[in-house]
Protein backbone atom coordinates (compact mmCIF):
# COMPACT_ATOMS: atom_id res chain seq x y z
CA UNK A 1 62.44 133.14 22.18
CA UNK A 2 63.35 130.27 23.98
CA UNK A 3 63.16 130.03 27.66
CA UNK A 4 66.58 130.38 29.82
CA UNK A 5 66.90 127.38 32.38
CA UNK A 6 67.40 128.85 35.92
CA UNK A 7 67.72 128.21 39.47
CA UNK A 8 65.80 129.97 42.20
CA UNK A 9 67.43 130.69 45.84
CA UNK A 10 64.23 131.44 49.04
CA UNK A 11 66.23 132.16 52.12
CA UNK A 12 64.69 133.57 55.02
CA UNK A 13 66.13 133.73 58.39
CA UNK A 14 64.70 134.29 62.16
CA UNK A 15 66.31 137.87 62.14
CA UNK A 16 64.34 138.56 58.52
CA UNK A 17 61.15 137.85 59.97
CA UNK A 18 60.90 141.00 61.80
CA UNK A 19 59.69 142.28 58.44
CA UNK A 20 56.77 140.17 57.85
CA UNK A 21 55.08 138.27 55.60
CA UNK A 22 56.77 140.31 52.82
CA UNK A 23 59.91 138.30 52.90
CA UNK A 24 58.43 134.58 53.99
CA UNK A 25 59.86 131.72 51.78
CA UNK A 26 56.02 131.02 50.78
CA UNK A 27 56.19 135.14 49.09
CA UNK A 28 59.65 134.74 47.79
CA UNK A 29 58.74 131.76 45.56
CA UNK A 30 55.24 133.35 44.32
CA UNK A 31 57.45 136.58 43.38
CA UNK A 32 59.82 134.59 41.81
CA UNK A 33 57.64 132.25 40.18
CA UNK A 34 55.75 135.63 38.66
CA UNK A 35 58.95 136.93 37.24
CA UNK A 36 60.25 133.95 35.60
CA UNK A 37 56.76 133.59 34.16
CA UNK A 38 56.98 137.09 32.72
CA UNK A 39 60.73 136.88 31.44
CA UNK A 40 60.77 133.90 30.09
CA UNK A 41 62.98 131.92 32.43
CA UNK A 42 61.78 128.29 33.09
CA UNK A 43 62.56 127.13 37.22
CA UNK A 44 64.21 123.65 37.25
CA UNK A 45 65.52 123.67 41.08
CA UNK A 46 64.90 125.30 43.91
CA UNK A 47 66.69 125.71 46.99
CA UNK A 48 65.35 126.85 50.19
CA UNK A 49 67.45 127.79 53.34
CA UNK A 50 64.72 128.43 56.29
CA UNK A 51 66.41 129.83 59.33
CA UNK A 52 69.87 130.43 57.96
CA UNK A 53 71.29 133.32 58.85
CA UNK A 54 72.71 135.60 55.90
CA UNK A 55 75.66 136.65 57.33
CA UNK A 56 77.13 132.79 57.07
CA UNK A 57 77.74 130.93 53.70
CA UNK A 58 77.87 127.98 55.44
CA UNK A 59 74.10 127.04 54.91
CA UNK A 60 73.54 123.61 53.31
CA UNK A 61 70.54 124.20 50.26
CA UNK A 62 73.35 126.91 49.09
CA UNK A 63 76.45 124.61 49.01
CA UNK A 64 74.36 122.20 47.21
CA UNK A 65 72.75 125.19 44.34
CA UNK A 66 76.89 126.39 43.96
CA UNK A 67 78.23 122.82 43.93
CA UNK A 68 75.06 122.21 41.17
CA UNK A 69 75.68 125.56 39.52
CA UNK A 70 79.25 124.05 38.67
CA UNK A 71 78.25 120.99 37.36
CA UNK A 72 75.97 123.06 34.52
CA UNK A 73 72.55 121.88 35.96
CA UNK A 74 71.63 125.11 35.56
CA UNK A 75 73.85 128.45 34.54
CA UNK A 76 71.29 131.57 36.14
CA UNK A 77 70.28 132.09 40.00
CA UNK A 78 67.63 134.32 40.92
CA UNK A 79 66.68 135.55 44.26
CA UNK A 80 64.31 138.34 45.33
CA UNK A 81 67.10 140.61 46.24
CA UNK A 82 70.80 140.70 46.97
CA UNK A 83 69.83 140.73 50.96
CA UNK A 84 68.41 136.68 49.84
CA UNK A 85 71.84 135.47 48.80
CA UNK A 86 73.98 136.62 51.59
CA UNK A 87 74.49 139.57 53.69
CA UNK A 88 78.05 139.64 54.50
CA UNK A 89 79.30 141.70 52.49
CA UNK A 90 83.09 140.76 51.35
CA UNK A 91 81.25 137.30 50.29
CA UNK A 92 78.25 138.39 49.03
CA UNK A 93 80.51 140.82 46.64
CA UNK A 94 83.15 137.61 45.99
CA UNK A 95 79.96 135.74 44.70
CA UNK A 96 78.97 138.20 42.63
CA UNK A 97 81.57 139.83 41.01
CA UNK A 98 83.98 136.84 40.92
CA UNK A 99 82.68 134.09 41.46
CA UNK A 100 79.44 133.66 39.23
CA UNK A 101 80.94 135.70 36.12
CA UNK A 102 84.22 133.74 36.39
CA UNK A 103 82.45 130.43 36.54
CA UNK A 104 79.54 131.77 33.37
CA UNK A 105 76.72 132.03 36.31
CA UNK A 106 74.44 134.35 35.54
CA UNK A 107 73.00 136.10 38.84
CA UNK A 108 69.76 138.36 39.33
CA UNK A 109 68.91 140.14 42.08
CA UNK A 110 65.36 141.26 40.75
CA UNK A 111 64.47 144.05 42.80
CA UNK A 112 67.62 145.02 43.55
CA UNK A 113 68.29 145.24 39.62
CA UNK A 114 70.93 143.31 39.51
CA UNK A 115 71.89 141.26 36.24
CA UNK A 116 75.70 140.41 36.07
CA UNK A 117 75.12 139.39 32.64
CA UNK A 118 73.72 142.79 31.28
CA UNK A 119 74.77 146.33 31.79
CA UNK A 120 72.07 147.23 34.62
CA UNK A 121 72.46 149.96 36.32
CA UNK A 122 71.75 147.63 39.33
CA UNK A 123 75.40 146.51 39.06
CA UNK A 124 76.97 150.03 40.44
CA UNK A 125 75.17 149.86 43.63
CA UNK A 126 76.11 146.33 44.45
CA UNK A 127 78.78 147.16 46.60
CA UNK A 128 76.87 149.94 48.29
CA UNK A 129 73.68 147.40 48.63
CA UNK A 130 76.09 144.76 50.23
CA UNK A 131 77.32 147.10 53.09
CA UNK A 132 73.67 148.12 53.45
CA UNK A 133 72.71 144.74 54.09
CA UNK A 134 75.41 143.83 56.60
CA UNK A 135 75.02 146.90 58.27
CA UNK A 136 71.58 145.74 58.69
CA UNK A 137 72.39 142.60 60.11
CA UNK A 138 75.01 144.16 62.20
CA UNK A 139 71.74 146.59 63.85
CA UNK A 140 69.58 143.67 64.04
CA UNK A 141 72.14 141.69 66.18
CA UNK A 142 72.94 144.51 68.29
CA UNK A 143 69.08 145.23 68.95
CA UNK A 144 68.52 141.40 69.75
CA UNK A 145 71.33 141.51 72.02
CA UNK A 146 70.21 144.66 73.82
CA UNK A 147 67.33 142.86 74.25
CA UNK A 148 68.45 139.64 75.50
CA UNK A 149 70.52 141.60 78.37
CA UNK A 150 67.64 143.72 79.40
CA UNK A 151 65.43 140.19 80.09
CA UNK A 152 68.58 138.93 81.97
CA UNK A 153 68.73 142.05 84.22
CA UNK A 154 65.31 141.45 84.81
CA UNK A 155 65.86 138.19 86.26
CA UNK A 156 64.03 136.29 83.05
CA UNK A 157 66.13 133.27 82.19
CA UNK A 158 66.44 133.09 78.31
CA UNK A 159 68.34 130.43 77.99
CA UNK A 160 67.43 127.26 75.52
CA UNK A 161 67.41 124.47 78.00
CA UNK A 162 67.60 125.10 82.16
CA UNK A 163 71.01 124.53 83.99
CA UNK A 164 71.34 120.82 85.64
CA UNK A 165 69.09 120.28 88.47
CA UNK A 166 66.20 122.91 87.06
CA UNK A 167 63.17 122.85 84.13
CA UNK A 168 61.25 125.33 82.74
CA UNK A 169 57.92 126.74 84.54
CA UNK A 170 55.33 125.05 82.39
CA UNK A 171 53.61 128.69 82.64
CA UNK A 172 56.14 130.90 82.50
CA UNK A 173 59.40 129.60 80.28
CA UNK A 174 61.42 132.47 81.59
CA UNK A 175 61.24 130.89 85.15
CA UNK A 176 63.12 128.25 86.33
CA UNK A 177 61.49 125.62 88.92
CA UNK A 178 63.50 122.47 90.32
CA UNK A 179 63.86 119.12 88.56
CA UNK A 180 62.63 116.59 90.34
CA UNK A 181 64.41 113.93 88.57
CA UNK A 182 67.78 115.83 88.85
CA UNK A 183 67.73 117.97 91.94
CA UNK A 184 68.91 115.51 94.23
CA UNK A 185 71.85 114.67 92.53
CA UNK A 186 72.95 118.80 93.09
CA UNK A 187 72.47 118.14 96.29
CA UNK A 188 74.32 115.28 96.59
CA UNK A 189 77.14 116.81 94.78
CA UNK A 190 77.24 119.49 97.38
CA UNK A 191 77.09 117.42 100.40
CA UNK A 192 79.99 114.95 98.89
CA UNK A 193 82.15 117.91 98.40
CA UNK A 194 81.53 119.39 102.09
CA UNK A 195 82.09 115.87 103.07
CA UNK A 196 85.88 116.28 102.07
CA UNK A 197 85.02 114.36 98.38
CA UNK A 198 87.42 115.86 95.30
CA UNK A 199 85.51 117.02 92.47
CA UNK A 200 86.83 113.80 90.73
CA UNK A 201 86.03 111.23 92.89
CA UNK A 202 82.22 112.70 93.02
CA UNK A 203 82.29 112.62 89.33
CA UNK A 204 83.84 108.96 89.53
CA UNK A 205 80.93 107.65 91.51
CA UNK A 206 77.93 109.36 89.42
CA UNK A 207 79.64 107.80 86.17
CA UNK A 208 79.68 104.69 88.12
CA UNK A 209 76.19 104.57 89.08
CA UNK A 210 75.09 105.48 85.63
CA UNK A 211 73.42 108.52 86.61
CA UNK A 212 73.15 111.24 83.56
CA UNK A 213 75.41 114.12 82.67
CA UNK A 214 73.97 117.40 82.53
CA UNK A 215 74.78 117.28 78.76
CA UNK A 216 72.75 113.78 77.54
CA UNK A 217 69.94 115.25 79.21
CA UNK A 218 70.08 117.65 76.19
CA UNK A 219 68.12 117.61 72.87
CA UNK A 220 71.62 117.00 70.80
CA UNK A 221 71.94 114.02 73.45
CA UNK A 222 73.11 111.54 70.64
CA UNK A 223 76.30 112.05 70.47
CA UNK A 224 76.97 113.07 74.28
CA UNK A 225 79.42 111.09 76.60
CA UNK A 226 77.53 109.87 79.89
CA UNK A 227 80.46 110.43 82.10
CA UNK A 228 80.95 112.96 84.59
CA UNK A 229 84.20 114.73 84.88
CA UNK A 230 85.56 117.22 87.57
CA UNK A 231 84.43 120.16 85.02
CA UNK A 232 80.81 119.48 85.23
CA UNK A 233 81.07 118.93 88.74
CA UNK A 234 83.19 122.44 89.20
CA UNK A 235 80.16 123.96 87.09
CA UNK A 236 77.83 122.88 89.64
CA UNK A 237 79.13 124.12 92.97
CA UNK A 238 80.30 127.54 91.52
CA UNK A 239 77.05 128.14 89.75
CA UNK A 240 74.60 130.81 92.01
CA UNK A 241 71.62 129.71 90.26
CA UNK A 242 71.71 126.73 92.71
CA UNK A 243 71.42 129.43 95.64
CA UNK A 244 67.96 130.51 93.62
CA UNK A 245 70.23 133.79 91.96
CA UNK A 246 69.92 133.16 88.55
CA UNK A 247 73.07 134.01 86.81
CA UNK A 248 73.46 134.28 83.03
CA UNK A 249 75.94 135.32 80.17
CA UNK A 250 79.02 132.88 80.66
CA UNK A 251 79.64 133.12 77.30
CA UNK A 252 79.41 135.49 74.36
CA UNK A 253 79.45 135.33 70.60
CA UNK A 254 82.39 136.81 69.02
CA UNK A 255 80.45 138.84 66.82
CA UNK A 256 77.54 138.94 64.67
CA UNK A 257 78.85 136.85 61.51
CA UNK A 258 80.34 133.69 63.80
CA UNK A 259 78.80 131.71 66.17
CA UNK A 260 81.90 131.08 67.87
CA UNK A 261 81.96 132.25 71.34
CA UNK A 262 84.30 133.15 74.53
CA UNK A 263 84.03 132.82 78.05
CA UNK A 264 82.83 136.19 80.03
CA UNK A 265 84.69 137.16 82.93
CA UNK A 266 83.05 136.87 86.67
CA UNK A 267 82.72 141.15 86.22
CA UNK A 268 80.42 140.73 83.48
CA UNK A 269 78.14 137.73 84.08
CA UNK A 270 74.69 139.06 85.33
CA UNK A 271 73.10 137.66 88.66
CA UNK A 272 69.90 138.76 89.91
CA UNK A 273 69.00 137.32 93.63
CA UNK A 274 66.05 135.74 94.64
CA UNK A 275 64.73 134.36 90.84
CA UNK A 276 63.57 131.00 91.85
CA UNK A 277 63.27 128.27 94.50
CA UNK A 278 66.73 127.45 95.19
CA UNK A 279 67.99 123.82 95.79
CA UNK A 280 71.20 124.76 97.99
CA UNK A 281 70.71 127.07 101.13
CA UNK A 282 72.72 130.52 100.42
CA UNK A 283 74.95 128.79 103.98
CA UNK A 284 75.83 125.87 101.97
CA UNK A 285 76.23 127.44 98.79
CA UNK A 286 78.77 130.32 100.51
CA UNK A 287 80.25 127.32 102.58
CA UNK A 288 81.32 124.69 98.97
CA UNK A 289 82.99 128.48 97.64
CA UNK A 290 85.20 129.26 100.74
CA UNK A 291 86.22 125.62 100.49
CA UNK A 292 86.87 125.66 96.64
CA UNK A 293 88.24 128.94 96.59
CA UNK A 294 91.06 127.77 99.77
CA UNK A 295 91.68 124.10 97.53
CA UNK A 296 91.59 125.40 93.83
CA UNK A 297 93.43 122.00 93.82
CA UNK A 298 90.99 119.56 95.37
CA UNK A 299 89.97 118.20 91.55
């Protein structure tokens, strides 16, 4: 019997790792390698998606299998389990009821039984396996999340990079200590604006001098503009973290399957006092706010 050509799909995501070893991409390959031995199925491509959540299609070694999938490289995917392809699941159940039978693309979920070209019993419980699987991404967000809050509460800061003017504490990442190289420029901002300076014109003159937005200083810093603007600046002299109150949860995903977010209201941003070494006295921090909040104007 002749060996069927297929394609093999690892994904594992940061969420999935809670489970171990058992689902690494290095564990998914050997167990898929194994089965294709034994079921005569030869492995021409592989795709690997490391760090991609399931709950999003949107992940690029997966575009490229589909996109290959059409163009008959290959006509059979294999993954570990339905939970590997996707686990949203309206798309994970378009994919594999629709999608790969209208488009002759065999799919097996091996330990999920799952064989869209045979009569497996698997196939009944794909719907039910699909909601299983985004419910459990659903409880694994909402326990990271619960998570997340209680560290904030506790005055940890969790975010990825420190807000303008702070770093990191080389010791203890949840702990933010001033920038040396950036510090001065919050104060200057604060002094300019007690001064009688707009919010633009203080933005105006850091552009000027060249001096670096709060977002080049980032990672992603390829792309970023180096010119201030009155919104950065507003950021700044609002922001109690600058008073050594650290002050998290501005914004919040949408839900679990997006990573589109909205802005929190002031009621539910959390602020613990006394974090950190602050870089504005609470007088001149309390001071900017009267002023702001009497010229919402003064931009």
């Amino acid at each position: 019997m002749e060996n069927e050509a297929c394609a093999i799909y690892l994904r594992l995501s940061k969420d999935d790792g809670v489970k171990g070893e058992s689902d690494s991409i290095a564990s998914q390959r050997m167990f898929l390698e194994n089965y294709c031995n034994k079921n005569n199925f030869t492995i021409i491509a592989e795709y690997v998606d490391d760090g991609y959540s399931g709950t999003n299609f949107r992940r690029p070694s997966f575009e490229k299998m589909i996109n290959d999938a059409l163009s008959k490289k290959f006509l059979c995917i294999i993954t570990k389990d339905m939970s590997r392809l996707g686990r949203d699941y309206i798309e994970t159940g378009e994919y594999i009821e629709r999608f790969f039978p209208e488009n002759g693309i065999r799919y097996i979920a091996v330990n999920d039984g799952v064989d869209t070209m045979s009569e497996s019993g698997g196939n009944d419980m794909i719907p039910f396996r699909a909601v299983f699987n985004d419910m459990y991404a659903k409880d694994i967000s909402r326990k990271v999340r619960c998570a997340l809050d209680s560290r904030r509460r506790a005055g940890k800061f969790i975010g990825s990079s420190a807000p303008y003017g702070y770093t990191k504490d080389e010791k203890d990442p949840s702990k933010l200590v001033p920038d040396k190289n950036t510090k001065d420029t919050v104060l200057r901002i604060y002094r300019g604006f007690l001064e009688g300076k707009s919010m633009l014109l203080i933005a105006k003159e850091l552009t000027a001098e060249g001096i670096a937005t709060p977002s080049s200083l980032k990672r992603d810093n390829r792309r970023k503009s180096n010119a201030w603007n009155s919104v950065m600046i507003k950021r700044i002299l609002t922001n109690p973290t600058y008073k050594g109150d650290i002050t998290q949860g501005f914004e919040k995903k949408i839900n679990y399957k997006t990573e589109k977010r909205y802005k929190n209201s002031k009621n539910d941003l959390i602020t613990v006092c006394g974090t950190h070494e602050a870089i504005v006295d609470e007088i001149t921090f309390s001071e900017v706010n009267k002023r702001f909040n009497k010229n919402a104007k003064n931009t």
